[in-house]
N, C-alpha and C. Protein backbone atom coordinates (compact mmCIF):
# COMPACT_ATOMS: atom_id res chain seq x y z
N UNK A 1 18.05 194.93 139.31
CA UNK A 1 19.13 195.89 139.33
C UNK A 1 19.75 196.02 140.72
N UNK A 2 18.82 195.88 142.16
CA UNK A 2 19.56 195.62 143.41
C UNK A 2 20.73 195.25 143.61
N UNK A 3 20.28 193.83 143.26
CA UNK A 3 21.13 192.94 143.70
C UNK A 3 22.46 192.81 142.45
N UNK A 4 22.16 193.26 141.26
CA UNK A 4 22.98 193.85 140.76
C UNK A 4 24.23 194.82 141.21
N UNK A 5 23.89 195.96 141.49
CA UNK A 5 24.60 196.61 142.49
C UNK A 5 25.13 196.43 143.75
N UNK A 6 24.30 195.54 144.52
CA UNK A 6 25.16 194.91 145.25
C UNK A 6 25.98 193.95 145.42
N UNK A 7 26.27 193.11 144.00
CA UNK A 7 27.35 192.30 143.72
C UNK A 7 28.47 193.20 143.34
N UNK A 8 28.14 194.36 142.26
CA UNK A 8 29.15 194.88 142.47
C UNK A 8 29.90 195.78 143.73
N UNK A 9 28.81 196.47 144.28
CA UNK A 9 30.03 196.76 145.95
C UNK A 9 30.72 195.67 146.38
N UNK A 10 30.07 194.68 146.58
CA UNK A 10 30.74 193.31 147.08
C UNK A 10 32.19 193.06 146.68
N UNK A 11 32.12 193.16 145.44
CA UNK A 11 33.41 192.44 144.32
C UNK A 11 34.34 193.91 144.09
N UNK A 12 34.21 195.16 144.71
CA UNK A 12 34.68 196.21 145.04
C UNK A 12 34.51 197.26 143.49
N UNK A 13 34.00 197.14 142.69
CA UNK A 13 33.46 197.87 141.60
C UNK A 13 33.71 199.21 141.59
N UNK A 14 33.80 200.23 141.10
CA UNK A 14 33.86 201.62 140.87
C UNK A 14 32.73 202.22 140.44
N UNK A 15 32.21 202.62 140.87
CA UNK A 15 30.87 203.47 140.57
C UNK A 15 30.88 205.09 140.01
N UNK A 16 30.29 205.28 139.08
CA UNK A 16 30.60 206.96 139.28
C UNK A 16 29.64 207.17 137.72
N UNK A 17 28.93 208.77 138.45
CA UNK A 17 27.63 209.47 137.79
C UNK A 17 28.64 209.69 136.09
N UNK A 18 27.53 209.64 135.44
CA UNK A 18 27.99 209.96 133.87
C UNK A 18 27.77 211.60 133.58
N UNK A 19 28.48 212.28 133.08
CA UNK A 19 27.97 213.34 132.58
C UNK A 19 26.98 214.29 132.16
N UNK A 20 26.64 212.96 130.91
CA UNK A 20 25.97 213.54 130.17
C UNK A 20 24.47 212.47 130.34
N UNK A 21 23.26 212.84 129.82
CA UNK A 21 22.13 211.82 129.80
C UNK A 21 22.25 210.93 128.67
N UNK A 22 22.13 210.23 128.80
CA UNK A 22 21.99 208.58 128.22
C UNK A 22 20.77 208.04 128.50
N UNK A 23 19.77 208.34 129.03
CA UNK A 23 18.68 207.45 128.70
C UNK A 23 17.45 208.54 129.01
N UNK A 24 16.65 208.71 127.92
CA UNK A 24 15.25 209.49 128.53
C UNK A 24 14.15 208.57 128.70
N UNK A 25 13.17 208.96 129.84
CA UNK A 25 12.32 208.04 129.79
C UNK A 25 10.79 208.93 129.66
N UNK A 26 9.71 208.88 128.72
CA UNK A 26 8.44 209.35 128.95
C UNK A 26 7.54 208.80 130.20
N UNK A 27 7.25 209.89 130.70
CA UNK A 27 6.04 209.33 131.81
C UNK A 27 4.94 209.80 130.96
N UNK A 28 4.09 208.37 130.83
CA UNK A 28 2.86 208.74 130.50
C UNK A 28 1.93 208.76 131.20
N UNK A 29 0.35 209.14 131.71
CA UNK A 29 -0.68 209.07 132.35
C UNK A 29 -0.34 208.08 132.96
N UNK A 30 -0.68 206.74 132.20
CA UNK A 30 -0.61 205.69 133.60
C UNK A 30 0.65 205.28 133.59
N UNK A 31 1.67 205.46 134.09
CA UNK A 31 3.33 205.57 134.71
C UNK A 31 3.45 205.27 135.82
N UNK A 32 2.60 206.29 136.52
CA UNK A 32 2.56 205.77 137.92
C UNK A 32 1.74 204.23 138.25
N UNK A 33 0.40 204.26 137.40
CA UNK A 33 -0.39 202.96 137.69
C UNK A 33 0.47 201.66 137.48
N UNK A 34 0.98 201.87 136.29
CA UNK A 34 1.87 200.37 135.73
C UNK A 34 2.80 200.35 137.34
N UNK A 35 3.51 200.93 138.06
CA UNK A 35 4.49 200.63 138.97
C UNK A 35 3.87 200.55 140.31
N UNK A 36 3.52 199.08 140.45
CA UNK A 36 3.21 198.75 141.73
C UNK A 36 2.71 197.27 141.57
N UNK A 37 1.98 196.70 142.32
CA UNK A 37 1.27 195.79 143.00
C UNK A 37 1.99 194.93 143.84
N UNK A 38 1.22 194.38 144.39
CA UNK A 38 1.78 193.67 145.50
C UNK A 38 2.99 192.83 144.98
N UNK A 39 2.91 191.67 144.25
CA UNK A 39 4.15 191.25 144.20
C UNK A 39 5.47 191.85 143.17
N UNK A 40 5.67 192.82 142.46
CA UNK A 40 6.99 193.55 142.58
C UNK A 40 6.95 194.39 143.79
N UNK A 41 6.43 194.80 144.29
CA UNK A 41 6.61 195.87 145.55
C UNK A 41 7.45 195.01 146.51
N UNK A 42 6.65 193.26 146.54
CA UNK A 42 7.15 192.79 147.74
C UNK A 42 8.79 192.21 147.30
N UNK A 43 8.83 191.90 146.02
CA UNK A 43 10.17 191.68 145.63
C UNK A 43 11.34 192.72 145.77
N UNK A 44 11.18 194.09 145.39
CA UNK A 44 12.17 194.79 145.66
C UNK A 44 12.67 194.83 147.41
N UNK A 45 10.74 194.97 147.64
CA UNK A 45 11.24 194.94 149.41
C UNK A 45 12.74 193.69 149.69
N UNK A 46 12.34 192.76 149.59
CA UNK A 46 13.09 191.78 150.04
C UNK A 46 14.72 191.78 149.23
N UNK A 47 14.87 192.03 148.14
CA UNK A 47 15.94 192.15 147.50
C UNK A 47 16.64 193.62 148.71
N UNK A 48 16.19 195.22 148.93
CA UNK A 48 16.30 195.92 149.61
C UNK A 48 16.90 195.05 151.04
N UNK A 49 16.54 194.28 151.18
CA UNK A 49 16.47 193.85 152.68
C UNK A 49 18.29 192.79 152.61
N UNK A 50 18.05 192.16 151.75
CA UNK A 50 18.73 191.61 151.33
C UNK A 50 20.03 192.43 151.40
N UNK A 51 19.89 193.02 150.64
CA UNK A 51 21.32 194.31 150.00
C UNK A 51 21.68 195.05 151.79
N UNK A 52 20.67 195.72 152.43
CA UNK A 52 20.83 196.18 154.04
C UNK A 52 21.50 194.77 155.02
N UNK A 53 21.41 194.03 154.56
CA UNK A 53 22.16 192.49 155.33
C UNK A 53 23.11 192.17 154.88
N UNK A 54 23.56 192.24 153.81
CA UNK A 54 24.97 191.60 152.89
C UNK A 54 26.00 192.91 153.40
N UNK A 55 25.57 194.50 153.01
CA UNK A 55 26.36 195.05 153.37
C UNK A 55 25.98 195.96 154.91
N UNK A 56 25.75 195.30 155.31
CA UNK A 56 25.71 195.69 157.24
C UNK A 56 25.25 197.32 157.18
N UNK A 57 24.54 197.51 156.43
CA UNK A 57 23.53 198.88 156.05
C UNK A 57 22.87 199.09 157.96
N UNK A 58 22.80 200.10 158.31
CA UNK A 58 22.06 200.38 159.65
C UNK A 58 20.79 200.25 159.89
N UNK A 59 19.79 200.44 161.14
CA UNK A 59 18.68 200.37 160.75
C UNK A 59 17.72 201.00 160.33
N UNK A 60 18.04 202.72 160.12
CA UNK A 60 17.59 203.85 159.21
C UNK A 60 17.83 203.13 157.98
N UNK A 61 18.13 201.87 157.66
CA UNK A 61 18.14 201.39 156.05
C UNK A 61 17.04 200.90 155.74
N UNK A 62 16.39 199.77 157.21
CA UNK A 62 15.29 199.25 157.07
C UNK A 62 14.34 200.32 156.99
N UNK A 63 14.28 201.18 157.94
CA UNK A 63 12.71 202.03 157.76
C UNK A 63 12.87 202.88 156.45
N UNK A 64 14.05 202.95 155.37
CA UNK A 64 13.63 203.59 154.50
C UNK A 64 13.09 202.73 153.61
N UNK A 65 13.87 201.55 153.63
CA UNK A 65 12.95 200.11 152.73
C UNK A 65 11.75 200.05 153.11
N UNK A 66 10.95 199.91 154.56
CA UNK A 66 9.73 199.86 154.44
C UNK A 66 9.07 201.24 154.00
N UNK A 67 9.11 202.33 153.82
CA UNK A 67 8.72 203.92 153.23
C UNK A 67 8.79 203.46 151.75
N UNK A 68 9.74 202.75 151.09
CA UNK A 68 9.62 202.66 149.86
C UNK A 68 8.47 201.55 149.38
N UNK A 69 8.24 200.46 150.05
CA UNK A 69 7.38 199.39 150.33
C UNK A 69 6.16 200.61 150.52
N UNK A 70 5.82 201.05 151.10
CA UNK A 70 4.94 201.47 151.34
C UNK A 70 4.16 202.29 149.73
N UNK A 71 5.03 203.23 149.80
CA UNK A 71 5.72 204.21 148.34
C UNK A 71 4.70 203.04 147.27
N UNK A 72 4.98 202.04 146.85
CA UNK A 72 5.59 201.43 145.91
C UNK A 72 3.45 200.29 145.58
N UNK A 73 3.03 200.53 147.26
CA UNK A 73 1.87 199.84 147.41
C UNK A 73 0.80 201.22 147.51
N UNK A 74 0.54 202.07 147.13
CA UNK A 74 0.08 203.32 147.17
C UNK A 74 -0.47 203.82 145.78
N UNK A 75 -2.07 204.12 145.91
CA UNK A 75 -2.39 204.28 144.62
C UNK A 75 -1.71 204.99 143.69
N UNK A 76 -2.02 205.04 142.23
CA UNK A 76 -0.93 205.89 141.19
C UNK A 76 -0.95 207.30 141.59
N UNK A 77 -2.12 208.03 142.02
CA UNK A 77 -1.92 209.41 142.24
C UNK A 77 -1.20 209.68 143.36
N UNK A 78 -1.57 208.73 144.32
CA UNK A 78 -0.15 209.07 145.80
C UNK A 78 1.13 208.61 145.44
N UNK A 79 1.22 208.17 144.27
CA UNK A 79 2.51 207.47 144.27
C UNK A 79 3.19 208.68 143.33
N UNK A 80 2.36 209.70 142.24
CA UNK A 80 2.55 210.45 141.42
C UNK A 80 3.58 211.58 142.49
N UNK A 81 2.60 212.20 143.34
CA UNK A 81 3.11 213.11 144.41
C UNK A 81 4.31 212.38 145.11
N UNK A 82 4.75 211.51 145.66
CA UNK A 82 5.62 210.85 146.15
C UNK A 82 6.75 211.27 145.35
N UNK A 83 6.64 210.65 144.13
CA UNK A 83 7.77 210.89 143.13
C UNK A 83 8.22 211.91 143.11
N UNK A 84 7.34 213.04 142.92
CA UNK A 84 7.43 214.66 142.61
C UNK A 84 8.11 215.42 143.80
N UNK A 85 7.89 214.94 145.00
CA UNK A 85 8.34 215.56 145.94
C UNK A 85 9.44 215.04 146.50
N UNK A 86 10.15 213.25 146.57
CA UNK A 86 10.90 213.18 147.26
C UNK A 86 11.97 212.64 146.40
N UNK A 87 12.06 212.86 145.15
CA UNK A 87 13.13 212.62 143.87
C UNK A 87 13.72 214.01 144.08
């Protein structure tokens, strides 16, 4: 979905929040466990990195990519609180 989005800024796209909800999602117990391990964590990293280079993003872009890297490699219960507090 990144790099998704960043083809469309690229190609000058229109973006804009919907109204109404369109998609619910259940968190179940393990929600947090399923989202992580090392290699999707390290893929978004680099896609992130990617997207901060194509569009000349600053370098408060990188240290939030690595916080999310971090985020993302963090057991399910630290990752539970993470969610809860910085969504």
């Amino acid at each position: 979905d990144t790099l998704l989005w960043m083809n469309g800024f690229k190609n000058g796209c229109h973006f804009a929040n919907l109204p109404d909800v369109t998609v619910r999602v259940r968190v179940g117990s393990d929600f947090f466990n399923r989202r992580g391990g090392w290699e999707k964590a390290w893929s978004d990293f680099t896609d992130r990195v990617k997207v901060i280079q194509t569009l000349g993003y600053n370098f408060h872009s990188y240290v939030y990519a690595a916080g999310i890297l971090l985020v993302n490699l963090s057991p399910g219960r630290i990752k539970r609180i993470m969610y809860q507090r910085l969504r």
